[in-house]
Protein backbone atom coordinates (compact mmCIF):
# COMPACT_ATOMS: atom_id res chain seq x y z
CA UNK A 1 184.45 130.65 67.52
CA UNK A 2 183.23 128.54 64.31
CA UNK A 3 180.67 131.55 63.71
CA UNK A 4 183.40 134.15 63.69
CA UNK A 5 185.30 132.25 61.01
CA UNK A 6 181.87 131.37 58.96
CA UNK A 7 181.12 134.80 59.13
CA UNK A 8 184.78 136.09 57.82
CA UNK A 9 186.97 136.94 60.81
CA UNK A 10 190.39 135.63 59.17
CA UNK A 11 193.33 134.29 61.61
CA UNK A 12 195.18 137.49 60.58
CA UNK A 13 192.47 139.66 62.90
CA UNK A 14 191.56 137.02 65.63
CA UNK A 15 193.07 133.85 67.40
CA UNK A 16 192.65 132.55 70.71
CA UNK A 17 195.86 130.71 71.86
CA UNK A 18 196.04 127.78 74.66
CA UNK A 19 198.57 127.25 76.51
CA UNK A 20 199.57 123.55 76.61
CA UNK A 21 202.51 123.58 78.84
CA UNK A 22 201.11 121.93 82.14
CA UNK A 23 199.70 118.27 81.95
CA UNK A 24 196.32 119.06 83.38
CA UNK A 25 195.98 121.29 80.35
CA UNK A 26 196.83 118.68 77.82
CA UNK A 27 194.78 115.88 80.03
CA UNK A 28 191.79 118.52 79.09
CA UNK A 29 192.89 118.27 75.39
CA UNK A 30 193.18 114.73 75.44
CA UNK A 31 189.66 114.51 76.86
CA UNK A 32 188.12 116.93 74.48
CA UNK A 33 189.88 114.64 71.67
CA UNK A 34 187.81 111.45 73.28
CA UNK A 35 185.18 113.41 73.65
CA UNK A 36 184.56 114.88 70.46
CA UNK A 37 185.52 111.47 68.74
CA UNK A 38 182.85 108.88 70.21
CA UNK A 39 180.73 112.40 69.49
CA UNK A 40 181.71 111.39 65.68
CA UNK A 41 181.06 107.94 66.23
CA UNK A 42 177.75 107.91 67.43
CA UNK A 43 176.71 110.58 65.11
CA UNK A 44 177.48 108.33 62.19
CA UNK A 45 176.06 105.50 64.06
CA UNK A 46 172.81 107.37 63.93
CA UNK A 47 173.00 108.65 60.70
CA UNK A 48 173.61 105.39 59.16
CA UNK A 49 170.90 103.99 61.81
CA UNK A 50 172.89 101.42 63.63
CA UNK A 51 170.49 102.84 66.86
CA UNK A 52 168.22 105.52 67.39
CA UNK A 53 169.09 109.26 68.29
CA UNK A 54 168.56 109.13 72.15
CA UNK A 55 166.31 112.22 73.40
CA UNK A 56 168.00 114.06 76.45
CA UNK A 57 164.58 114.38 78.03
CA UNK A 58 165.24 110.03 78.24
CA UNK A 59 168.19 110.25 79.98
CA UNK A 60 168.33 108.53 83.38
CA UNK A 61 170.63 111.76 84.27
CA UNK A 62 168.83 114.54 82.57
CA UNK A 63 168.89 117.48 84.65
CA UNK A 64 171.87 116.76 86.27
CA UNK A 65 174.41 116.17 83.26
CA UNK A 66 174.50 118.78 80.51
CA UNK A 67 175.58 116.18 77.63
CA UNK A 68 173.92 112.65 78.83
CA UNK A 69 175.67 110.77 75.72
CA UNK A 70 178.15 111.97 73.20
CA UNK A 71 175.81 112.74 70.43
CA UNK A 72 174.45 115.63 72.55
CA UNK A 73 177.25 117.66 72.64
CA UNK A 74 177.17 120.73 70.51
CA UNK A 75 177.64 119.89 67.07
CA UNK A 76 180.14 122.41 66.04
CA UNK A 77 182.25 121.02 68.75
CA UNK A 78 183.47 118.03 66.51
CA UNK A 79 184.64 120.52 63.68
CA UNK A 80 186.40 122.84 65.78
CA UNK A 81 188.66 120.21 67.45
CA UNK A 82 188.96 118.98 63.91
CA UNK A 83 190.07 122.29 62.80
CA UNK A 84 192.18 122.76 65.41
CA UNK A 85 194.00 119.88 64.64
CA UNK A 86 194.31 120.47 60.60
CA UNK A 87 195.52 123.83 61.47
CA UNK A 88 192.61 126.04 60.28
CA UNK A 89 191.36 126.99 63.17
CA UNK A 90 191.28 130.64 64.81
CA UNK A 91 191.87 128.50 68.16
CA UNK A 92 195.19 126.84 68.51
CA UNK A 93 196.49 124.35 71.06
CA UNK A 94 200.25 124.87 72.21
CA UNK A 95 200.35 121.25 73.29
CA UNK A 96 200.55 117.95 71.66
CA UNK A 97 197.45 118.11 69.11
CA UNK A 98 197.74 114.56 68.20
CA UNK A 99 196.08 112.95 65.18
CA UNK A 100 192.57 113.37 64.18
CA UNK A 101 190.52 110.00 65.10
CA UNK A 102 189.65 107.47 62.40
CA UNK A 103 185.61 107.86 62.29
CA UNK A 104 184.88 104.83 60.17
CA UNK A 105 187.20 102.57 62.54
CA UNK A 106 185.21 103.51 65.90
CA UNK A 107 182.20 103.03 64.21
CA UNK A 108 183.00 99.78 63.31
CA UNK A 109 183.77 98.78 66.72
CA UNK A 110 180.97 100.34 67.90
CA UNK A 111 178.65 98.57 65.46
CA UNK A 112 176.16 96.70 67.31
CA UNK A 113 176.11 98.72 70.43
CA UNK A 114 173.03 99.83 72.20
CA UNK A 115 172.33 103.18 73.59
CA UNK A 116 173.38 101.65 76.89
CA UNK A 117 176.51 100.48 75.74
CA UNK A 118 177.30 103.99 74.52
CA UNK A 119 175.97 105.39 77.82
CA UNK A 120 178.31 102.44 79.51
CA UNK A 121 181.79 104.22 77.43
CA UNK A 122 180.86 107.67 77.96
CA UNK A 123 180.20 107.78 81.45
CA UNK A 124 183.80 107.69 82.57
CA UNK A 125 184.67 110.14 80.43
CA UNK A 126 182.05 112.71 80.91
CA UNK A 127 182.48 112.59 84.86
CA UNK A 128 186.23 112.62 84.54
CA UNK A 129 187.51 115.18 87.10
CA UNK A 130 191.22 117.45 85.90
CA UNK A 131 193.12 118.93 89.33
CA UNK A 132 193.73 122.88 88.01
CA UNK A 133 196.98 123.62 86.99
CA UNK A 134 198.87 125.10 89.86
CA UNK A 135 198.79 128.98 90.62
CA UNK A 136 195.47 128.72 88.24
CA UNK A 137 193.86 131.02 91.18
CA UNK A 138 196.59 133.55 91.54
CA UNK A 139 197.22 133.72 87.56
CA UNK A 140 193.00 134.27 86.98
CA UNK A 141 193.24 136.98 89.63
CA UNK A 142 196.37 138.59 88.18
CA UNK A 143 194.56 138.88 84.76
CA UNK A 144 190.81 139.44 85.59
CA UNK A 145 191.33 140.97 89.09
CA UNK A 146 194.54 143.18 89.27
CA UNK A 147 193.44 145.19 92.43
CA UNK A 148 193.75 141.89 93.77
CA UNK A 149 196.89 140.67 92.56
CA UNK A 150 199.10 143.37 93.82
CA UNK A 151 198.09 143.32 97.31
């Protein structure tokens, strides 16, 4: 989605809307919004070389976990939640957006952490399982499947 807008595809032409009227789809907001903040963090902490950029090939769960640690998430990830949020976005959340997260504090409180320690905060949230929204099945067959739907 970021490359569409770089590349000139205005709001006016394209948006993708999400539905936040269910709590398992704001719980999924809420843990992109974690997510993409300790993302921040630990990019910063790295940039300002508080520890070292962890490889994935390191990790103790590489092959099994797509993102090991935060900082290996994509990295247009962080802006489009962030855009999202401020509203200039081509995505748009119908739930409670919330405020953006304060970079420079979680850094701070993250300042003399190890890559373990990191691994340690992320963990939780990276295995973190969301129960579907009820009639998720029937609505994805209704849309994608209709010869389905009507029988």
């Amino acid at each position: 989605m970021i490359y569409l807008k770089t590349h000139g595809l205005s709001a006016d032409r394209f948006s993708l809307i999400l539905k936040g009227n269910c709590g398992q789809t704001q719980a999924v907001w809420d843990m992109f919004k974690r997510a993409v903040a300790l993302q921040d963090a630990m990019v910063e902490c790295i940039r300002q070389k508080k520890i070292d950029h962890p490889s994935q090939l390191d990790e103790p769960n590489h092959g099994t976990c797509r993102f090991p640690l935060p900082c290996h998430l994509p990295p247009a990830f962080t802006a489009t939640i962030r855009d999202m949020i401020c509203g200039t976005s081509l995505i748009s959340f119908e739930g409670n957006l919330g405020e953006l997260w304060d970079t420079e504090v979680l850094v701070s409180q993250r300042e003399n952490w190890s890559t373990d320690d990191w691994r340690q905060e992320w963990k939780p949230l990276s295995s973190e399982v969301i129960k579907a929204p009820p009639g998720w099945t029937e609505a994805v067959f209704d849309m994608y499947c209709p010869i389905y739907g009507d029988s």
